[in-house]
N, C-alpha and C. Protein backbone atom coordinates (compact mmCIF):
# COMPACT_ATOMS: atom_id res chain seq x y z
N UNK A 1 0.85 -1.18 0.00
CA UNK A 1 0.00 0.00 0.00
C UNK A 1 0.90 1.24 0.00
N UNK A 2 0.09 2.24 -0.58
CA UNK A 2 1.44 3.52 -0.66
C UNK A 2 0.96 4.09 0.47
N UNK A 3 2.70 4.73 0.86
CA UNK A 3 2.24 5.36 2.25
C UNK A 3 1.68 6.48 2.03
N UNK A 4 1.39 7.41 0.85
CA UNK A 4 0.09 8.65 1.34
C UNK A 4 -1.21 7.79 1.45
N UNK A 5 -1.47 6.62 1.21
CA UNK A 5 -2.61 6.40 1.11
C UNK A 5 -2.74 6.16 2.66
N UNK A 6 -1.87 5.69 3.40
CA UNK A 6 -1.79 5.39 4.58
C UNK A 6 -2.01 6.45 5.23
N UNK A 7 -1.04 7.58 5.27
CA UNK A 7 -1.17 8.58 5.98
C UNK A 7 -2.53 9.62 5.54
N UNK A 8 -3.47 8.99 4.98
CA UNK A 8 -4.64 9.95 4.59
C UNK A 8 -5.87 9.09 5.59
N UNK A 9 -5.70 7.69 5.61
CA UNK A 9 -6.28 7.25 6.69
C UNK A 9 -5.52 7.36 8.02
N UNK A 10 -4.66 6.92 8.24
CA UNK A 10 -4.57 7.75 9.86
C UNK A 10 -4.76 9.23 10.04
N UNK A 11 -4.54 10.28 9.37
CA UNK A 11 -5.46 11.31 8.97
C UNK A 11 -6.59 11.44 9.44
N UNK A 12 -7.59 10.33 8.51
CA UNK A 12 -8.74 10.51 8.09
C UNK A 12 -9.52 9.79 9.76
N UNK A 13 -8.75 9.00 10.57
CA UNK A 13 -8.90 8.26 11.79
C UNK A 13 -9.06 9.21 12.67
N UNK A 14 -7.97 9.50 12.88
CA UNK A 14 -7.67 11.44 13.53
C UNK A 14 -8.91 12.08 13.76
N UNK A 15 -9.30 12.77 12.17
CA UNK A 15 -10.00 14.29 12.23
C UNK A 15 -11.11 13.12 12.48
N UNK A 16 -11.65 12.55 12.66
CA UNK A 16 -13.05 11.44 12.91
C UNK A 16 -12.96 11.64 14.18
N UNK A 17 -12.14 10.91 15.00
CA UNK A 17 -12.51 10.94 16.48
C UNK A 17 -12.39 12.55 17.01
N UNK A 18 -11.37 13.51 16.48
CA UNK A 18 -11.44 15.15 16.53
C UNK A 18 -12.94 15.48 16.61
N UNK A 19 -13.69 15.15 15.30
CA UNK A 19 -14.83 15.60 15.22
C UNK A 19 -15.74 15.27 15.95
N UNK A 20 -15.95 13.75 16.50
CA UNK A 20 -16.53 12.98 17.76
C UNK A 20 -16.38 14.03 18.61
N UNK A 21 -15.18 14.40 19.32
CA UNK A 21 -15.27 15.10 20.14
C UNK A 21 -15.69 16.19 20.54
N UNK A 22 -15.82 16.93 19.38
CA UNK A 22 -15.86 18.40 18.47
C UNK A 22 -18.19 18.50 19.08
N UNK A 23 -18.09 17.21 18.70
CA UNK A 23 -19.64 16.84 18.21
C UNK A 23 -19.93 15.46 18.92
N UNK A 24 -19.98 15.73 20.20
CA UNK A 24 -20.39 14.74 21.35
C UNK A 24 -21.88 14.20 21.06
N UNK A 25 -22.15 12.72 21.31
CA UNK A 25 -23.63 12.13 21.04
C UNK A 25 -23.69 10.86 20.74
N UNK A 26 -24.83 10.43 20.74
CA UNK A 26 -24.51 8.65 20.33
C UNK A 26 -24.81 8.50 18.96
N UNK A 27 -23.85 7.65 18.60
CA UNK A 27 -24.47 7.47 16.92
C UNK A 27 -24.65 6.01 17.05
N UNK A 28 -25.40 5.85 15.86
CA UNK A 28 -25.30 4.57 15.52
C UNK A 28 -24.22 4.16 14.85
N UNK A 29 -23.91 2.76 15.16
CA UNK A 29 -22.12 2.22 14.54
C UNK A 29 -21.05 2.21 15.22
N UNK A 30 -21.15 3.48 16.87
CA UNK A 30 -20.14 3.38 17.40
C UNK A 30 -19.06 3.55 16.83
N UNK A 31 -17.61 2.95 17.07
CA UNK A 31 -16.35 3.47 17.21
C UNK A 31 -15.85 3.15 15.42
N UNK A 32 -16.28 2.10 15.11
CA UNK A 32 -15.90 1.76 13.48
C UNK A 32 -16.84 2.36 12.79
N UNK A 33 -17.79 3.16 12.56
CA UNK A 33 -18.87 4.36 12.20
C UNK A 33 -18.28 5.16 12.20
N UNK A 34 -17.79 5.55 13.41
CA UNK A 34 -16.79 7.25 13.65
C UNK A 34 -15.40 7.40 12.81
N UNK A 35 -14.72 6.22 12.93
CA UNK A 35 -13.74 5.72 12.02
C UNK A 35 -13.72 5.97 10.52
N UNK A 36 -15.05 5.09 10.29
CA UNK A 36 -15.38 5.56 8.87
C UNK A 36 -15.46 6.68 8.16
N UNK A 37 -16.26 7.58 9.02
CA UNK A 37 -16.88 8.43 8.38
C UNK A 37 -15.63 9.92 8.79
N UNK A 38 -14.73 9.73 9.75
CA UNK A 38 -13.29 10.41 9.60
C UNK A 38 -12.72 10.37 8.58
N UNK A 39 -12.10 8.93 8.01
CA UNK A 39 -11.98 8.98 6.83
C UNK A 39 -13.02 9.48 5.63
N UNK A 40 -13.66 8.71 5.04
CA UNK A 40 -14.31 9.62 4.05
C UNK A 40 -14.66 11.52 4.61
N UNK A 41 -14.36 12.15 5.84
CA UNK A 41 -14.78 12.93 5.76
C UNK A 41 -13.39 13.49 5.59
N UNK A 42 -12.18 12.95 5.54
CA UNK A 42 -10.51 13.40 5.53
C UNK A 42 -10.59 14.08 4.03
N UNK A 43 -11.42 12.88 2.71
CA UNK A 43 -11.69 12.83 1.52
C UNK A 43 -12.37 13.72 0.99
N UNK A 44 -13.27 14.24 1.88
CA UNK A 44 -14.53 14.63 1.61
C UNK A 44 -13.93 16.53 2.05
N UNK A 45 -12.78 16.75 2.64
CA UNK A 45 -12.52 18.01 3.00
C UNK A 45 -11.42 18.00 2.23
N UNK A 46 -11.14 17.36 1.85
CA UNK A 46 -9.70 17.72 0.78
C UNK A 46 -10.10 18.32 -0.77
N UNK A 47 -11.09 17.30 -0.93
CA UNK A 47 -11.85 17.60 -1.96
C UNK A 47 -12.70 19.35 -2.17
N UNK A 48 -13.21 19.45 -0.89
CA UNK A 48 -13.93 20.69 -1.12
C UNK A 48 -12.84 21.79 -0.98
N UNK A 49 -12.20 21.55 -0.37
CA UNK A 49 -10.74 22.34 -0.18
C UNK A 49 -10.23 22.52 -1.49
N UNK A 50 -10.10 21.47 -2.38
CA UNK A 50 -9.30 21.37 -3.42
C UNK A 50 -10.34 22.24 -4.43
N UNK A 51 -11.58 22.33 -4.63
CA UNK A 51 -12.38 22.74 -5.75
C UNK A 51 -13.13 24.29 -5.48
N UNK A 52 -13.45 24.49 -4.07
CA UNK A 52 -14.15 25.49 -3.91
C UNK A 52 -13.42 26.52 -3.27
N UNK A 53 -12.42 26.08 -2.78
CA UNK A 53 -11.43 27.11 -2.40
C UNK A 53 -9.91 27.75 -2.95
N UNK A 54 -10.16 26.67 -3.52
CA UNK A 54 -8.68 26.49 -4.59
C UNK A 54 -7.53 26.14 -3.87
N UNK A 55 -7.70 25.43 -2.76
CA UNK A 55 -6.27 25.30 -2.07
C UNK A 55 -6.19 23.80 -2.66
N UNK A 56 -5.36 23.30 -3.09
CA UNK A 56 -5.12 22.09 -3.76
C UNK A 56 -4.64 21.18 -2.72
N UNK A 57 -4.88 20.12 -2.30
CA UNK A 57 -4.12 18.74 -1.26
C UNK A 57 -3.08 18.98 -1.32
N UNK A 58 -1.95 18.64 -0.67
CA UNK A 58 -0.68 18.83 -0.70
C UNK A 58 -0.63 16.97 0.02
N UNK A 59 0.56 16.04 -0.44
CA UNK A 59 0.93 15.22 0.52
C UNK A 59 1.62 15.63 1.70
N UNK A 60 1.61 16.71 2.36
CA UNK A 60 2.66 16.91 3.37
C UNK A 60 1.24 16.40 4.61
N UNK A 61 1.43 16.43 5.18
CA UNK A 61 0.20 15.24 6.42
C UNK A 61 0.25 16.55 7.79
N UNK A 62 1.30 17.23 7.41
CA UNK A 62 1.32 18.22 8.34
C UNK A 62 1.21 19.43 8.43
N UNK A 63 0.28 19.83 7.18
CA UNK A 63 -0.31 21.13 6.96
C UNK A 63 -1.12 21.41 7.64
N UNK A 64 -1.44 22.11 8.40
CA UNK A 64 -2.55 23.05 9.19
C UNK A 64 -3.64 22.75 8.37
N UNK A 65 -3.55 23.59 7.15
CA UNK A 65 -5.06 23.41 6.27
C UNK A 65 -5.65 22.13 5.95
N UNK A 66 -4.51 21.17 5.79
CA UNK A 66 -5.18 19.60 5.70
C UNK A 66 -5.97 19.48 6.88
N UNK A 67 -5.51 20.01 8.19
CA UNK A 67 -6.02 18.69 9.26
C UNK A 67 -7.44 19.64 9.16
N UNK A 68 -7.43 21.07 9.04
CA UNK A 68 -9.13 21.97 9.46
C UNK A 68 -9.50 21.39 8.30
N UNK A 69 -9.46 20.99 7.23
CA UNK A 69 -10.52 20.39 5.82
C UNK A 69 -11.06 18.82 6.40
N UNK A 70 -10.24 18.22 6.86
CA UNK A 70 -10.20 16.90 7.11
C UNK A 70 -11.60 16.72 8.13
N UNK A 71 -10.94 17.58 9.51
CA UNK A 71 -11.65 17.58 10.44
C UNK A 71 -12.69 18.26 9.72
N UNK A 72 -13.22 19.27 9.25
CA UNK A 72 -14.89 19.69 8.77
C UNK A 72 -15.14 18.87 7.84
N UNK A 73 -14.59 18.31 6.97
CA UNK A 73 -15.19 17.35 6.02
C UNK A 73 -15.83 16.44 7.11
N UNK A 74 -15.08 15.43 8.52
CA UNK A 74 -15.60 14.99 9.10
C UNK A 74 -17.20 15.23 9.96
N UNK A 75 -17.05 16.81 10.35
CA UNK A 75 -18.28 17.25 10.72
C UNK A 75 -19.16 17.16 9.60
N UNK A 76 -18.65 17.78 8.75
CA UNK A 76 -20.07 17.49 8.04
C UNK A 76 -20.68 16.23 7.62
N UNK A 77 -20.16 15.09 7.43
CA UNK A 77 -20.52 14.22 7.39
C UNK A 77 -21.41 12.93 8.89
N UNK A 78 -20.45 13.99 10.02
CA UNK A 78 -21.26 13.32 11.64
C UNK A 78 -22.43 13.85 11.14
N UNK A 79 -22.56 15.59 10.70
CA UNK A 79 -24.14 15.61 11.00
C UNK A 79 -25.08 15.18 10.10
N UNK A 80 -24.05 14.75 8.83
CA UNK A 80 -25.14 13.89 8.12
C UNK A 80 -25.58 12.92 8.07
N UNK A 81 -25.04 12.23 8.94
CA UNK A 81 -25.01 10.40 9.21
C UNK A 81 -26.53 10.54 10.28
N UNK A 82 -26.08 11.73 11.00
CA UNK A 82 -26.81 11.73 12.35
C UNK A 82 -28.40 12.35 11.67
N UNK A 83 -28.39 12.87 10.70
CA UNK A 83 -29.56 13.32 10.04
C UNK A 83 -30.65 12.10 9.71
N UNK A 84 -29.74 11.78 8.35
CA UNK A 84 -30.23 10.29 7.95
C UNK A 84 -30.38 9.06 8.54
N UNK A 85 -29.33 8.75 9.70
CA UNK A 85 -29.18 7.54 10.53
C UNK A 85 -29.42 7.33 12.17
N UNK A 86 -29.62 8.68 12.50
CA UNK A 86 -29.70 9.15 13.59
C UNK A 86 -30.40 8.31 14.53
N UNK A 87 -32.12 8.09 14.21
CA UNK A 87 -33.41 7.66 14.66
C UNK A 87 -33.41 6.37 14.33
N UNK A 88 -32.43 5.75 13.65
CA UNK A 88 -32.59 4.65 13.29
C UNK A 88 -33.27 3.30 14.54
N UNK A 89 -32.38 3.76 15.55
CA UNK A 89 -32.96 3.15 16.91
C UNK A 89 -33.87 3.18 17.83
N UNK A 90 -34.47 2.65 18.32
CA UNK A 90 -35.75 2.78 19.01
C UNK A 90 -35.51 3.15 20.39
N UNK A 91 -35.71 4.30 20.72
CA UNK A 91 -35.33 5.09 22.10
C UNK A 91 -35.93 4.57 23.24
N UNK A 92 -35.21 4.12 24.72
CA UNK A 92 -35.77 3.61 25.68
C UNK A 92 -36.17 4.29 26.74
């Protein structure tokens, strides 16, 4: 495996539990949910970073601007999980 791909998931592991914290609550999926959706949200802020702002990804893992894209890509995706997936459970 190449190591940026590596270092975009431990990254993407990172700004996930960041954002957990950021954005306290129960989700459904627990700790491999939060995991997940860090990563794709690592993806998901690089990307908007890269197109709407014009700051392009850089591989350096230790840019400031990577980890704030990473980590809000992550928020936005907690509160969308929590939108769509939220109620999924039957409250006691």
């Amino acid at each position: 495996m190449n190591s940026g791909v590596v270092s975009w998931l431990i990254l993407g592991l990172i700004a996930g539990t960041v954002a957990k914290v950021l954005l306290p609550g129960r989700d459904p999926g627990g700790i491999l949910g939060t995991a997940l959706i860090g990563v794709a949200g690592a993806f998901l802020g690089g990307w908007l970073s890269a197109t709407f702002l014009d700051r392009p990804v850089s591989d350096n893992v230790v840019d400031p601007a990577l980890w704030v894209a990473a980590v809000a890509g992550s928020l936005v995706l907690l509160v969308a999980y929590r939108i769509f997936f939220g109620h999924s459970r039957e409250r006691r």
